[in-house]
C-alpha atoms as a PDB file:
ATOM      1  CA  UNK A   1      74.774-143.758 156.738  1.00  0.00           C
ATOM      2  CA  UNK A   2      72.476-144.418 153.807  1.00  0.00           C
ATOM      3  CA  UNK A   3      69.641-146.651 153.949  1.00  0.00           C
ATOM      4  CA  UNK A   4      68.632-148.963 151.452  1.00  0.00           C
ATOM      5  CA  UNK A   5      65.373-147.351 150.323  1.00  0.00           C
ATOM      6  CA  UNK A   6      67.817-144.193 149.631  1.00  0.00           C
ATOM      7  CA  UNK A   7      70.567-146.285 147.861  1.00  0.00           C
ATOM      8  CA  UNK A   8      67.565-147.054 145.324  1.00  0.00           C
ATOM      9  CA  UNK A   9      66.618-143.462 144.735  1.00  0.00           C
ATOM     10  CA  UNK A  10      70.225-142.390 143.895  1.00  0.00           C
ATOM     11  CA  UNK A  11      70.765-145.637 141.297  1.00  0.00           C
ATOM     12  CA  UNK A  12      67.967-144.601 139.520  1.00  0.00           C
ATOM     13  CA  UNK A  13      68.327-140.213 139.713  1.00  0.00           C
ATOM     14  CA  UNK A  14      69.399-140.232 136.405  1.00  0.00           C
ATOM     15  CA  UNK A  15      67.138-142.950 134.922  1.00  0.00           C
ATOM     16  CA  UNK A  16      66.698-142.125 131.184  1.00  0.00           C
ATOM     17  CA  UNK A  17      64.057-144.745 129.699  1.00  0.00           C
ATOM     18  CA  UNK A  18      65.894-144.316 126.380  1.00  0.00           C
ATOM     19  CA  UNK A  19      69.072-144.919 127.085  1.00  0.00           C
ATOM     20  CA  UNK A  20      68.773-147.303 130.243  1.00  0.00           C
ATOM     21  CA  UNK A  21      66.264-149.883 128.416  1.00  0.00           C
ATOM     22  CA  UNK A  22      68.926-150.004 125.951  1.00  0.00           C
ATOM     23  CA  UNK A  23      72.237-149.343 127.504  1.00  0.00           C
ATOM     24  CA  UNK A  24      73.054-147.171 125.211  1.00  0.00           C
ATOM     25  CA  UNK A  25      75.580-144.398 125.571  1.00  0.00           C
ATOM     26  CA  UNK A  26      74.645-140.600 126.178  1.00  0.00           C
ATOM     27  CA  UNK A  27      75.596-139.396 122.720  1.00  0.00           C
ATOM     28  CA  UNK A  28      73.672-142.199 121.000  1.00  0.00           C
ATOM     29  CA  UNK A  29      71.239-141.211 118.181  1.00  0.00           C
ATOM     30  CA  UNK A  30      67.517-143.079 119.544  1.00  0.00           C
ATOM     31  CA  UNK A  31      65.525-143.416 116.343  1.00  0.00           C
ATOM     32  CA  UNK A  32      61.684-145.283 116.395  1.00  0.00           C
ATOM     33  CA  UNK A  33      63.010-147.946 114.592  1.00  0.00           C
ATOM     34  CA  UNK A  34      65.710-149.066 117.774  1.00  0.00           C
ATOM     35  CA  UNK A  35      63.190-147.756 120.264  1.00  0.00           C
ATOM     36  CA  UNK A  36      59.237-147.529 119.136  1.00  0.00           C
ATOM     37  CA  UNK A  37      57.121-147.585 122.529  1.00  0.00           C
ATOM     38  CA  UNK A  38      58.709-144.328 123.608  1.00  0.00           C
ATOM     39  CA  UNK A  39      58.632-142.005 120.810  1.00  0.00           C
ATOM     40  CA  UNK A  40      55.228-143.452 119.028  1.00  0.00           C
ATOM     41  CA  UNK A  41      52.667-140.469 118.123  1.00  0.00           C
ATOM     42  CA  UNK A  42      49.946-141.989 119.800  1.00  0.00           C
ATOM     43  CA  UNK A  43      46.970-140.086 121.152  1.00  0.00           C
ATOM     44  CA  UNK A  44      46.776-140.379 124.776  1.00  0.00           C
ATOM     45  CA  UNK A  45      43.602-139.521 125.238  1.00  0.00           C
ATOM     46  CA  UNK A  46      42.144-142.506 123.418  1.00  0.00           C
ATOM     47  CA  UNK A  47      43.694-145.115 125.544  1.00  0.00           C
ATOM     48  CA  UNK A  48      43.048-146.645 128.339  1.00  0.00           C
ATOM     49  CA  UNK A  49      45.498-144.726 131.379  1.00  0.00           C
ATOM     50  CA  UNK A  50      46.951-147.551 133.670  1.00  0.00           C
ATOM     51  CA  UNK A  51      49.188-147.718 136.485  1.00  0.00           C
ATOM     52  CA  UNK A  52      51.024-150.458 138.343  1.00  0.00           C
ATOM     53  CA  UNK A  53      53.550-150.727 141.399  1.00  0.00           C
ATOM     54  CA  UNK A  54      56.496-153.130 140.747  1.00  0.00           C
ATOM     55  CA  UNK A  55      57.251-153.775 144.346  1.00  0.00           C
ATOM     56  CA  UNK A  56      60.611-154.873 145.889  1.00  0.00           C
ATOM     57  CA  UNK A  57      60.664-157.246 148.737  1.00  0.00           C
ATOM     58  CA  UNK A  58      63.156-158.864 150.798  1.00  0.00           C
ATOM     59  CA  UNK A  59      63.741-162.243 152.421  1.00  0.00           C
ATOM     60  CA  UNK A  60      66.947-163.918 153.482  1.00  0.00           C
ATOM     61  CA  UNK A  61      68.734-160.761 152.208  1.00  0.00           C
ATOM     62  CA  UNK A  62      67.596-161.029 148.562  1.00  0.00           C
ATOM     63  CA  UNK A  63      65.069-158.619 146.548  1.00  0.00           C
ATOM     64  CA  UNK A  64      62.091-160.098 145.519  1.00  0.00           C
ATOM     65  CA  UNK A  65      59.383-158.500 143.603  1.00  0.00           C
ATOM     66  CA  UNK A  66      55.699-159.215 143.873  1.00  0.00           C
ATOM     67  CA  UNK A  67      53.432-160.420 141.543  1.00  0.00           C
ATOM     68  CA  UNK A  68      49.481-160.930 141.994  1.00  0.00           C
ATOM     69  CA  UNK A  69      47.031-163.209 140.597  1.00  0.00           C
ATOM     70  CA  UNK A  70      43.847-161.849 139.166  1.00  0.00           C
ATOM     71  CA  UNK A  71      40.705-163.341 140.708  1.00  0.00           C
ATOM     72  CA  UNK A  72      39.236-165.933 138.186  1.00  0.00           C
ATOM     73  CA  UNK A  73      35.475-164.239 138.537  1.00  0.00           C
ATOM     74  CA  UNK A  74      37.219-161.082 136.564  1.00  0.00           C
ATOM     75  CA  UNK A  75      35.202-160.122 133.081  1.00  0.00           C
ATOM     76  CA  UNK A  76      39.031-158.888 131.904  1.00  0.00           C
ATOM     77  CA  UNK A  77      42.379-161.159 132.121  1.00  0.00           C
ATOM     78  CA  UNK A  78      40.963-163.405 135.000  1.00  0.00           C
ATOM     79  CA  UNK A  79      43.495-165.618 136.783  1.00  0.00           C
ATOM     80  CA  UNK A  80      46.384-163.845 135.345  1.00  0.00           C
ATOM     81  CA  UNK A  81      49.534-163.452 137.420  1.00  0.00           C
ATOM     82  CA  UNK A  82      50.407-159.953 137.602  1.00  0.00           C
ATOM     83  CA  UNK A  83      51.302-156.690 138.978  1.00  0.00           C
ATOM     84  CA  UNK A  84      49.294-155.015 141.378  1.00  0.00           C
ATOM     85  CA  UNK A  85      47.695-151.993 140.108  1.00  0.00           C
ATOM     86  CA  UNK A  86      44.661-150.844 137.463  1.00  0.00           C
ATOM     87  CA  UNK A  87      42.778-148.010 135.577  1.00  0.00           C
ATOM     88  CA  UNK A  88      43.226-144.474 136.170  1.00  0.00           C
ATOM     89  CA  UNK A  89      39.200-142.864 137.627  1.00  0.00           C
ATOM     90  CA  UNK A  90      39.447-139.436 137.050  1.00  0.00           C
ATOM     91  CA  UNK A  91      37.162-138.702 140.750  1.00  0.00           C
ATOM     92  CA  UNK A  92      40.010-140.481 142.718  1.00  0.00           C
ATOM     93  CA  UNK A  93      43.454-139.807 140.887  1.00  0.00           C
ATOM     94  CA  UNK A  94      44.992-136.977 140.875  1.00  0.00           C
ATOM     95  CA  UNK A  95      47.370-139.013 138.375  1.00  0.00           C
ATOM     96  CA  UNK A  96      48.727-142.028 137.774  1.00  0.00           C
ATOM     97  CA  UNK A  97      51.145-142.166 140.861  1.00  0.00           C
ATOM     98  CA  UNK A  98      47.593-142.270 142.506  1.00  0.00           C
ATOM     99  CA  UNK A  99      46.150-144.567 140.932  1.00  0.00           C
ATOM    100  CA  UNK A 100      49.122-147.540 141.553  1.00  0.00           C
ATOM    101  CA  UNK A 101      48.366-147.010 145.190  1.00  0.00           C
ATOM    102  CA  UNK A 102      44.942-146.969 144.937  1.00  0.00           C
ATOM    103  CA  UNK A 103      44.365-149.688 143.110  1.00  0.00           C
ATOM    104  CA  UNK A 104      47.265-151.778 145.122  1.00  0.00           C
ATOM    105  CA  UNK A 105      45.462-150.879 148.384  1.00  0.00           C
ATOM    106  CA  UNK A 106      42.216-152.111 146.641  1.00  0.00           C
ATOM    107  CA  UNK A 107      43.711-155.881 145.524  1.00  0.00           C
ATOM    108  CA  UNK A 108      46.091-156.728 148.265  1.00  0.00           C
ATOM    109  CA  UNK A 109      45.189-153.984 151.061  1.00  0.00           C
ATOM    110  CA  UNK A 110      49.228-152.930 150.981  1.00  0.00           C
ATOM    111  CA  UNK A 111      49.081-149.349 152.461  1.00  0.00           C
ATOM    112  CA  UNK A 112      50.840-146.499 150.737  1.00  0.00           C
ATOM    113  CA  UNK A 113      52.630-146.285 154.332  1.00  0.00           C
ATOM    114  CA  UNK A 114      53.992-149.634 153.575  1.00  0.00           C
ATOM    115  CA  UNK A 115      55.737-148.362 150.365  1.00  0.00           C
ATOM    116  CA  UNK A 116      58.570-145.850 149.763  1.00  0.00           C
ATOM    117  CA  UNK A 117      58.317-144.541 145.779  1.00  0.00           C
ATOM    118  CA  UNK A 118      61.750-145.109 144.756  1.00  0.00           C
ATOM    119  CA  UNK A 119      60.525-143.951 140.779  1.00  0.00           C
ATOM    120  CA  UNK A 120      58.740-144.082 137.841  1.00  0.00           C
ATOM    121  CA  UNK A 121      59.532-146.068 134.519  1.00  0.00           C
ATOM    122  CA  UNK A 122      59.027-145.173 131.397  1.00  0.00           C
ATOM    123  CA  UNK A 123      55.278-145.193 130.050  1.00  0.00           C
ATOM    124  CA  UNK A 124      54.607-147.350 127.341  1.00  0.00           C
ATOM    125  CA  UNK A 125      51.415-148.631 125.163  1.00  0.00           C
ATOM    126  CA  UNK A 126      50.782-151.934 126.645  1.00  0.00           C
ATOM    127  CA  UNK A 127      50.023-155.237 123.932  1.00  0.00           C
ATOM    128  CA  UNK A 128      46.236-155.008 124.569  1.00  0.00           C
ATOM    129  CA  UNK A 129      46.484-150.946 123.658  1.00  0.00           C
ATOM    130  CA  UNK A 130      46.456-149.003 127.648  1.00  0.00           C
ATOM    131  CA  UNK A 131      48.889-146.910 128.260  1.00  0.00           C
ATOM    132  CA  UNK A 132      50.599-148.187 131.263  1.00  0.00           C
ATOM    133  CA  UNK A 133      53.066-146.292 133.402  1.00  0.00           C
ATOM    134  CA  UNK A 134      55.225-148.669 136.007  1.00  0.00           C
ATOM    135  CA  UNK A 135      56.081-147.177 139.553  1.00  0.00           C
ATOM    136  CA  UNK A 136      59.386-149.292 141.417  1.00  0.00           C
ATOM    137  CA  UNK A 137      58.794-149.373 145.059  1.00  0.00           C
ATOM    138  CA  UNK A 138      60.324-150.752 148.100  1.00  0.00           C
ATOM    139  CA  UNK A 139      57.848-152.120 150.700  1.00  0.00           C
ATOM    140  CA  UNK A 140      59.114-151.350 154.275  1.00  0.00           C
ATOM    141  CA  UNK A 141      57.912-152.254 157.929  1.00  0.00           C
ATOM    142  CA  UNK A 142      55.954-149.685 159.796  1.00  0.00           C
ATOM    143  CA  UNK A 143      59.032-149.117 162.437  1.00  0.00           C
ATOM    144  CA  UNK A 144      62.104-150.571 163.078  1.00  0.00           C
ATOM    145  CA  UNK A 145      65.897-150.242 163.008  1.00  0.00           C
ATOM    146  CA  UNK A 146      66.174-151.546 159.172  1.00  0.00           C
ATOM    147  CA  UNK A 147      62.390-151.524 157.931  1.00  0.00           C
ATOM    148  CA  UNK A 148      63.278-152.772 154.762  1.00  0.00           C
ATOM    149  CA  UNK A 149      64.661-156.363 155.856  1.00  0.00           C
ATOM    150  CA  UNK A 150      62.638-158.862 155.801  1.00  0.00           C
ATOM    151  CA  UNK A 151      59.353-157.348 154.678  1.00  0.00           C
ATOM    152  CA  UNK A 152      58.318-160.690 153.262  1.00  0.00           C
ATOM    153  CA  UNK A 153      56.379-161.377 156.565  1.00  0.00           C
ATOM    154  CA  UNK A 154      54.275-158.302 154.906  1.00  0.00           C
ATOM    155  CA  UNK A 155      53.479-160.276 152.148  1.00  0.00           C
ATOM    156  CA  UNK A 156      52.244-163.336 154.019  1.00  0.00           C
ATOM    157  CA  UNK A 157      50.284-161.090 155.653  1.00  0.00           C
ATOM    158  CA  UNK A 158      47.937-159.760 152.872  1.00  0.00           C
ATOM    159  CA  UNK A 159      44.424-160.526 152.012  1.00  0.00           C
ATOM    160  CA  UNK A 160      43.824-160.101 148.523  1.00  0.00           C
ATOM    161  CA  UNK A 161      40.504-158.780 147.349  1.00  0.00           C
ATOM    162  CA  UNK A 162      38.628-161.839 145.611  1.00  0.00           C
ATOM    163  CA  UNK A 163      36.576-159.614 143.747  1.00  0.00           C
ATOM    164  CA  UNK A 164      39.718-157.596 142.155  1.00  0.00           C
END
């Protein structure tokens, strides 16, 4: 029997950030005009590199996602409700996979043990100019028959960082 976590990984094998965002067919012609954040020449390297987790939950046998609220004593975007992740630093990433669990464990405490990677989004240059790649995960119980019902009790459980 599949599990859930594995039913995820299998809707999204084939993800194609061109033609999923748009729901476009296979043999459609992607231009910059219909689809600019993908195909912009951009230089990387003079742009902030960000990563976050979007994280599925569930409760009552629904998929939730979670969102965080930046603390309000932030210099950047303080008291903004969003998702949990940050900058790439070059002496703890080994890339931006990294860096969403890093910087997740840093402003909620969630453990990377808590999460199963189910895959990464398309990258894309960000309003305020980073470039931000998005990582969909499912957060699970430690052990268990099913550790991916009812992992809300997870989320009550979490301390955010005040200082993140």
């Amino acid at each position: 029997m599949i599990d859930l976590c594995d039913l995820l990984k299998l809707k999204f094998s084939n993800y194609n950030c061109k033609l999923n965002h748009l729901n476009l067919g296979n043999d459609a012609h992607m231009t910059l005009d219909n689809f600019p954040h993908c195909d912009l020449d951009i230089d990387l390297n003079r742009l902030k590199k960000c990563a976050i987790l979007i994280i599925l939950f569930r409760k009552n046998k629904e998929f939730n996602i979670l969102f965080t609220i930046r603390s309000s004593q932030l210099r950047t975007y303080p008291g903004e409700i969003c998702f949990p992740g940050g900058k790439f630093d070059s002496s703890l990433d080994r890339n931006l996979e990294d860096t969403a669990f890093r910087e997740t464990h840093e402003e909620i405490g969630l453990n990377r043990k808590n999460l199963d990677l189910i895959c990464q989004l398309c990258p894309f240059v960000s309003p305020v100019g980073h470039y931000l790649v998005p990582f969909i995960c499912l957060l699970k119980r430690e052990s268990g028959v099913n550790p991916y019902e009812e992992t809300f009790q997870i989320v009550n459980s979490l301390k955010p960082n005040p200082k993140e």
